[in-house]
C-alpha atoms as a PDB file:
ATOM      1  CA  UNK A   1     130.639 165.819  79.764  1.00  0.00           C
ATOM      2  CA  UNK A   2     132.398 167.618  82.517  1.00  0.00           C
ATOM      3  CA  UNK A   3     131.542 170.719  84.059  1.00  0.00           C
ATOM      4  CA  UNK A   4     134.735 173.548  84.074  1.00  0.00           C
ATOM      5  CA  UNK A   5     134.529 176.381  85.245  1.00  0.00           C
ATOM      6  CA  UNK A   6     137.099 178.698  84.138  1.00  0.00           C
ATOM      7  CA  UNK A   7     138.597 181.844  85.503  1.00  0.00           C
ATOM      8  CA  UNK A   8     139.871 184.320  83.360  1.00  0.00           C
ATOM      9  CA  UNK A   9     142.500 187.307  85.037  1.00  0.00           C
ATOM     10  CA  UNK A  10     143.659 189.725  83.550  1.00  0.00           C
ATOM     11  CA  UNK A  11     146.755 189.174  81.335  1.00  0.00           C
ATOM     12  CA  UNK A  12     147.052 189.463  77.781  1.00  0.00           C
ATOM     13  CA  UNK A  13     147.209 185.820  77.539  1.00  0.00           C
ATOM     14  CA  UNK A  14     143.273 186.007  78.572  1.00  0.00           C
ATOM     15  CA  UNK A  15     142.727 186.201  74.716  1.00  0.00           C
ATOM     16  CA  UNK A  16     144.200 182.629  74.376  1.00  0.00           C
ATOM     17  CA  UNK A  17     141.176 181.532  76.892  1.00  0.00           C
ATOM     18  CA  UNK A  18     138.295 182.240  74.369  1.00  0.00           C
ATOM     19  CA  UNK A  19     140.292 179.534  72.109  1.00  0.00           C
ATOM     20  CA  UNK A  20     140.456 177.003  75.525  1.00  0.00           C
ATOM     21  CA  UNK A  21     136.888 177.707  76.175  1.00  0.00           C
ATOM     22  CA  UNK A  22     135.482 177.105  72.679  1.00  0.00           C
ATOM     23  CA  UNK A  23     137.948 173.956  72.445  1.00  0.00           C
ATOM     24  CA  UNK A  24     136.123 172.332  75.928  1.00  0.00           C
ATOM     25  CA  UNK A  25     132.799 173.535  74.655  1.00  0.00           C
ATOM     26  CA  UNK A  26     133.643 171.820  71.350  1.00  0.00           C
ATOM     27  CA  UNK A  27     134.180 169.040  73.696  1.00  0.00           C
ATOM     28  CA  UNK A  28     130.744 168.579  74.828  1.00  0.00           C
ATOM     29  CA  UNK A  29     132.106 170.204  78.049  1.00  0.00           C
ATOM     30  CA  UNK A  30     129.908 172.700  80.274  1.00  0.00           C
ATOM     31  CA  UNK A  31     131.861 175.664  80.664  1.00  0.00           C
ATOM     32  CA  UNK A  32     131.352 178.553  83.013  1.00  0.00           C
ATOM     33  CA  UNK A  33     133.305 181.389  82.639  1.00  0.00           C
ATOM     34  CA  UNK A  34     134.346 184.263  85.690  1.00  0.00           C
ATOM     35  CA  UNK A  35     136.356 186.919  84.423  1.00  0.00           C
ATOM     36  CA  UNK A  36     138.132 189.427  86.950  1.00  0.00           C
ATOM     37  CA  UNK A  37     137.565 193.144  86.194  1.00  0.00           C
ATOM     38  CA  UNK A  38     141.132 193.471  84.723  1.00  0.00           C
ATOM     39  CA  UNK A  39     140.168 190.222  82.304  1.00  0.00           C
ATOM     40  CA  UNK A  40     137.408 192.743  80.833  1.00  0.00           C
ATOM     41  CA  UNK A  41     139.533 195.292  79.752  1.00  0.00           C
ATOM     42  CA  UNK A  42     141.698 192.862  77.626  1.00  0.00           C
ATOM     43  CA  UNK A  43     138.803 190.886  76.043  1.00  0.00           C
ATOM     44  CA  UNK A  44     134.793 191.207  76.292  1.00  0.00           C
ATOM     45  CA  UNK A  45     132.641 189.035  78.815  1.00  0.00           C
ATOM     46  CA  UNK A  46     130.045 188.466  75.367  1.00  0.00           C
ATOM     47  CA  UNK A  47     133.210 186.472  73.683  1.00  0.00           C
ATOM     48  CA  UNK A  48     132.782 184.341  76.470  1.00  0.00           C
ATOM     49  CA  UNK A  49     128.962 184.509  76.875  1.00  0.00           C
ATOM     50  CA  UNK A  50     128.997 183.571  73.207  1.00  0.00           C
ATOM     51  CA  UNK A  51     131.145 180.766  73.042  1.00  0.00           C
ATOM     52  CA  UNK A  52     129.343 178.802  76.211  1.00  0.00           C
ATOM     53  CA  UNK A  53     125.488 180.182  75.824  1.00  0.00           C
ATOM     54  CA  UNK A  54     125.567 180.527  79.462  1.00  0.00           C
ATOM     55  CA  UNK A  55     126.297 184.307  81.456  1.00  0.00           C
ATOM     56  CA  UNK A  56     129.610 185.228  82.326  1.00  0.00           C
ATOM     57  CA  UNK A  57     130.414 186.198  85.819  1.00  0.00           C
ATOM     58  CA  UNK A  58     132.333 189.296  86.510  1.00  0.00           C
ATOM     59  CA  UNK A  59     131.075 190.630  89.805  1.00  0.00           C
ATOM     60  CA  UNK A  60     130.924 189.550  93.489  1.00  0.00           C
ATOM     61  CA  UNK A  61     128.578 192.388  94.113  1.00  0.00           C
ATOM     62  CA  UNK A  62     125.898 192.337  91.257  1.00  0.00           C
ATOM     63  CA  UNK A  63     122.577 191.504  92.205  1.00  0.00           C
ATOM     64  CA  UNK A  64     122.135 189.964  88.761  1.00  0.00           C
ATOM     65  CA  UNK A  65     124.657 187.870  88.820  1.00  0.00           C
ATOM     66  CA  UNK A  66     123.860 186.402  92.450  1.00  0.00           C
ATOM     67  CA  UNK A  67     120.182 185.886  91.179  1.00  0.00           C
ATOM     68  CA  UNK A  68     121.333 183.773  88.585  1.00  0.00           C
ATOM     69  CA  UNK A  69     123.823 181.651  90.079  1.00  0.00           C
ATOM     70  CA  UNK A  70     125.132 181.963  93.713  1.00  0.00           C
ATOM     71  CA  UNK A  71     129.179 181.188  93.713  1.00  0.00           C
ATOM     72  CA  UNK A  72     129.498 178.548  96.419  1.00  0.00           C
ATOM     73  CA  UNK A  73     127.108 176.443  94.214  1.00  0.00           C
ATOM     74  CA  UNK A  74     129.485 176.991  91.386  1.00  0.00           C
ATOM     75  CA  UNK A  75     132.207 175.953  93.054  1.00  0.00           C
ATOM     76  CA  UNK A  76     130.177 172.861  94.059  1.00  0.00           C
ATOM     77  CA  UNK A  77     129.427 171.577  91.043  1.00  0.00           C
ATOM     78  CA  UNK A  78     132.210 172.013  89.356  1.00  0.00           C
ATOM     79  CA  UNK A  79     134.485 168.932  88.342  1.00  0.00           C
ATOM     80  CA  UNK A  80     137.352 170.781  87.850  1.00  0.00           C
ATOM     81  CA  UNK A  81     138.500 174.753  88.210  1.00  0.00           C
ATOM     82  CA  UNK A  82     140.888 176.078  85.671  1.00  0.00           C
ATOM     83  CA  UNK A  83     142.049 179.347  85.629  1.00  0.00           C
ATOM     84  CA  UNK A  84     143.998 180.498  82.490  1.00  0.00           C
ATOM     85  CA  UNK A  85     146.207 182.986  82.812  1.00  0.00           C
ATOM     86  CA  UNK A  86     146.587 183.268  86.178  1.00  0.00           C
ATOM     87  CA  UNK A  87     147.978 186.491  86.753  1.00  0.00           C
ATOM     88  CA  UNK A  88     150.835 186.893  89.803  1.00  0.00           C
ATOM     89  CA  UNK A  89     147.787 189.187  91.775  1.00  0.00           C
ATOM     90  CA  UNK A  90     145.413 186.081  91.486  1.00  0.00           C
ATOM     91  CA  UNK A  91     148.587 183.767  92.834  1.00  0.00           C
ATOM     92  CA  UNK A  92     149.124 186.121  95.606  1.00  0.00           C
ATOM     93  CA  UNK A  93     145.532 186.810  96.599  1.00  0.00           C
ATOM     94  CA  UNK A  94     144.971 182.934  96.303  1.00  0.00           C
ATOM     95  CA  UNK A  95     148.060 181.934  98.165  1.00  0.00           C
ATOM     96  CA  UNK A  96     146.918 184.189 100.876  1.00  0.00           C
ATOM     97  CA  UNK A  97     142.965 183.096 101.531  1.00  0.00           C
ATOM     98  CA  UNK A  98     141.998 186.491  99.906  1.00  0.00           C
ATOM     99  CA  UNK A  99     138.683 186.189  98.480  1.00  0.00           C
ATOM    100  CA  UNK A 100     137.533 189.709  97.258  1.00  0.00           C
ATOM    101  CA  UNK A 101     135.960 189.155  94.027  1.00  0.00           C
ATOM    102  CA  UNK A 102     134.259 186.233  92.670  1.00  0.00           C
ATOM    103  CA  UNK A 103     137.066 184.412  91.292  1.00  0.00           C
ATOM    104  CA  UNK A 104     139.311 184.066  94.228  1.00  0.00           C
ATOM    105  CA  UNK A 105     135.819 183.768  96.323  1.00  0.00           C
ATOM    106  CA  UNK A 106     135.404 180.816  94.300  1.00  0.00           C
ATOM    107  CA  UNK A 107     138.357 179.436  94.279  1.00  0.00           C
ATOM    108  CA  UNK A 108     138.608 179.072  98.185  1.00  0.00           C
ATOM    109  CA  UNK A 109     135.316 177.361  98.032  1.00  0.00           C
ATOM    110  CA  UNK A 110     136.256 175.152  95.911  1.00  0.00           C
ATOM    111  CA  UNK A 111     136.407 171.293  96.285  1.00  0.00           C
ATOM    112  CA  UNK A 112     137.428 169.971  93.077  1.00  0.00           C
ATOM    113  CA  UNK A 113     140.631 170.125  91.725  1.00  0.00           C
ATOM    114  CA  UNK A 114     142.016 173.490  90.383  1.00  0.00           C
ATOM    115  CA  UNK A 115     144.460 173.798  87.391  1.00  0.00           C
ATOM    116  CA  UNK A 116     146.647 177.352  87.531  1.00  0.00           C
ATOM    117  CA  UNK A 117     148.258 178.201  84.198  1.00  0.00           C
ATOM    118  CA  UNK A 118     150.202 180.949  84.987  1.00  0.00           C
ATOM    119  CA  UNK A 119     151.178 183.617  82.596  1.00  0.00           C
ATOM    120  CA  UNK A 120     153.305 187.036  83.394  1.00  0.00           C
ATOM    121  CA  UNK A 121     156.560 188.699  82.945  1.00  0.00           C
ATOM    122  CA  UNK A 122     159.422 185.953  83.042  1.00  0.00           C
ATOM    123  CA  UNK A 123     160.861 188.523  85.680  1.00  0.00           C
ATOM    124  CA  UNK A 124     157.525 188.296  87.693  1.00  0.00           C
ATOM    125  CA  UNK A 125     157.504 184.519  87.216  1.00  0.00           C
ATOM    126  CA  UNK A 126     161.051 184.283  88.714  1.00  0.00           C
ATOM    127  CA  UNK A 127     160.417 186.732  91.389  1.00  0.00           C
ATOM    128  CA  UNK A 128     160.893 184.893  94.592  1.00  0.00           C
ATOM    129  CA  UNK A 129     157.438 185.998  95.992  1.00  0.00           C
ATOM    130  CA  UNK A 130     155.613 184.909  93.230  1.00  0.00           C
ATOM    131  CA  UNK A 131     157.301 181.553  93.374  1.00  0.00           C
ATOM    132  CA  UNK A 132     156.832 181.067  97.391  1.00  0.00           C
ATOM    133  CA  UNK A 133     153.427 181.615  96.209  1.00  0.00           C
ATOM    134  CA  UNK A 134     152.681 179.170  93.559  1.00  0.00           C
ATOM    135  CA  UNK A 135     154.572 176.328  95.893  1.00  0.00           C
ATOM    136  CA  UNK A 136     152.007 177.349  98.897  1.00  0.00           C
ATOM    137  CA  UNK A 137     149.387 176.902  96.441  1.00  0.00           C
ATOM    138  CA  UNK A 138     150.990 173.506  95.057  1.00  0.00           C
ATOM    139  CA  UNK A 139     151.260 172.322  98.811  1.00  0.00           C
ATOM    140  CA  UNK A 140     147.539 173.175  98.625  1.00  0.00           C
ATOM    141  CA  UNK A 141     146.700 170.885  96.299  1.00  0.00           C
ATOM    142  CA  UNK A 142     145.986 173.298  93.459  1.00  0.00           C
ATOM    143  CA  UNK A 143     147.644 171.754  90.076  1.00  0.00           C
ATOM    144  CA  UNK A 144     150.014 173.901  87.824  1.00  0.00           C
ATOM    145  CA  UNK A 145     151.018 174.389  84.307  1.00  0.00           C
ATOM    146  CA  UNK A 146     153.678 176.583  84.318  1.00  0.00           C
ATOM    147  CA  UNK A 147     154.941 178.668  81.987  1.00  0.00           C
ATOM    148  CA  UNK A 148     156.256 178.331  78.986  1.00  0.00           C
ATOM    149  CA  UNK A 149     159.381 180.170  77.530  1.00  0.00           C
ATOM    150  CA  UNK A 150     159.233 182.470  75.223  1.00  0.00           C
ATOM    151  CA  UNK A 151     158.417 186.466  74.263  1.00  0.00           C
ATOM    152  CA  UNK A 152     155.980 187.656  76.296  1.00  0.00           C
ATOM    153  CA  UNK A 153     153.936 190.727  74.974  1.00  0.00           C
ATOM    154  CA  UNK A 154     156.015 193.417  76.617  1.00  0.00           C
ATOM    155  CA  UNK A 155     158.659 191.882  74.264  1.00  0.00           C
ATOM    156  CA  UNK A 156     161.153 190.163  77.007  1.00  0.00           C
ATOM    157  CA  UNK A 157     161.991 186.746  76.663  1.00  0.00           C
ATOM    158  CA  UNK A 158     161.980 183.933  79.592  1.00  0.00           C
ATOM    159  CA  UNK A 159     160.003 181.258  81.327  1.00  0.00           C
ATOM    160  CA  UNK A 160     156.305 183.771  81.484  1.00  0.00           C
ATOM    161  CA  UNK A 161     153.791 182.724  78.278  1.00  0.00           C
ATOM    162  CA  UNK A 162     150.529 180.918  78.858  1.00  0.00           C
ATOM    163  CA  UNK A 163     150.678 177.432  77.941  1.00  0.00           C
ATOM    164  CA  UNK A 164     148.911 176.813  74.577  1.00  0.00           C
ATOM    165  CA  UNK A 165     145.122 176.015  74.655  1.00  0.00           C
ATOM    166  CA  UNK A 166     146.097 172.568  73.477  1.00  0.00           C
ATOM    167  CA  UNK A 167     147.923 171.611  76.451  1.00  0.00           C
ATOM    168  CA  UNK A 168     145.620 172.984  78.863  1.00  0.00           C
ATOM    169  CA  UNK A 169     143.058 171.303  76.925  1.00  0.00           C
ATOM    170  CA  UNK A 170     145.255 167.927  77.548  1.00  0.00           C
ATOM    171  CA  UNK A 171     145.531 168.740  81.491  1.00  0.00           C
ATOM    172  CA  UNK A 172     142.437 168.887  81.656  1.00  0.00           C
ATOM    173  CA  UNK A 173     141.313 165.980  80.497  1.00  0.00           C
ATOM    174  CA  UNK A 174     143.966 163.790  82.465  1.00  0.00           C
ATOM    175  CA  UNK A 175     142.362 165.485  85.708  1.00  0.00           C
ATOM    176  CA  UNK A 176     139.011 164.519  84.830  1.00  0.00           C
ATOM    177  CA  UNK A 177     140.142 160.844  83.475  1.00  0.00           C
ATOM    178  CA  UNK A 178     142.113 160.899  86.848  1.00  0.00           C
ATOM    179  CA  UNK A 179     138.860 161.656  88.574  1.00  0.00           C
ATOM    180  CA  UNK A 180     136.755 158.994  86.471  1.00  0.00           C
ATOM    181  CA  UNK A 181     139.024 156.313  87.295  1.00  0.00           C
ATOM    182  CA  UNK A 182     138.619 157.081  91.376  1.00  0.00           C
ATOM    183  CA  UNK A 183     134.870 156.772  90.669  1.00  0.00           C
ATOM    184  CA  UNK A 184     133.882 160.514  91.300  1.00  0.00           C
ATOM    185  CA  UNK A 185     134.953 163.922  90.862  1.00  0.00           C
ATOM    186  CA  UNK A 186     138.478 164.717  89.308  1.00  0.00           C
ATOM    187  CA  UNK A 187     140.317 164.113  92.838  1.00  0.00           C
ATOM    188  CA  UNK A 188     137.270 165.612  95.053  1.00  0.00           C
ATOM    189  CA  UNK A 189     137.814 164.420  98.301  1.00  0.00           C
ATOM    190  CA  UNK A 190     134.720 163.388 100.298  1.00  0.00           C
END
């Protein structure tokens, strides 16, 4: 048993994370999710909450949600961070050291490997901006998934849907068998 935590941004690929989550539950993993606030509006924090039996994190600033588990030690104990979809605002916030909510907080604490599956507009994807920033986070250290091609939701067609759950699913498990073989964490330095 592992222990993901997964960040959910908001694309409309964020409905193909409840089926990755209950997949890695369904895997005896312990799964935390954190949602952004545009993640919310495209599918419900309970889905989530439902799926793990543990509280979904959605806010850097509620006092509930710091009294029940403070980020830093999330982003300690976690064996691997995936987030799924990674929107091109999460790339360039990430890329950038910008931690203003509790995902990208998170994620630049964090010392466990971190899996980015992208998903956007194949024009976004192929923007040269978004694509300095996913190499800056690849030189990093941070491990990708990119896109697949295909019709996105706004109906063009191009290198810009979320990789199935399966193949996350099968990412993550090579990090973490990666990790078990070095005797530790999935490639946590230390």
């Amino acid at each position: 048993m592992a222990r993901i935590l997964l960040g959910v941004t908001g694309s409309i690929a964020a409905y193909k994370a409840a089926d990755l989550c209950s997949r890695l539950c369904k895997a005896g993993h312990e799964v935390t999710v954190v949602m952004t606030q545009g993640a919310t509006h495209l599918v419900a924090p309970l889905t989530f909450a439902t799926l793990t039996g543990r509280p979904v994190l959605t806010n850097l600033w509620d006092r509930e949600e710091w009294a029940r588990v403070e980020h830093i030690d999330l982003a300690d104990r976690a064996d691997v961070v995936v987030v799924a979809p990674a929107t091109a605002n999460l790339l360039g916030k990430a890329a950038h050291g910008i931690a203003d909510d509790m995902l990208t907080t998170i994620l630049l604490a964090a010392a466990s490997p971190i899996l980015c599956v992208p998903a956007m507009n194949p024009r976004m994807w192929a923007h040269p901006l978004v694509r300095e920033n996913a190499a800056r986070l690849r030189k990093a250290g941070w491990r990708f998934l990119d896109p697949a091609e295909g019709t996105v939701a706004c109906g063009h067609t191009g290198q810009g849907r979320m990789q199935e759950p399966e193949a996350i699913h099968a990412e993550i498990d090579r990090i973490l068998s990666r990790g078990a073989e070095k005797g530790g964490k999935a490639g946590k330095k230390g």
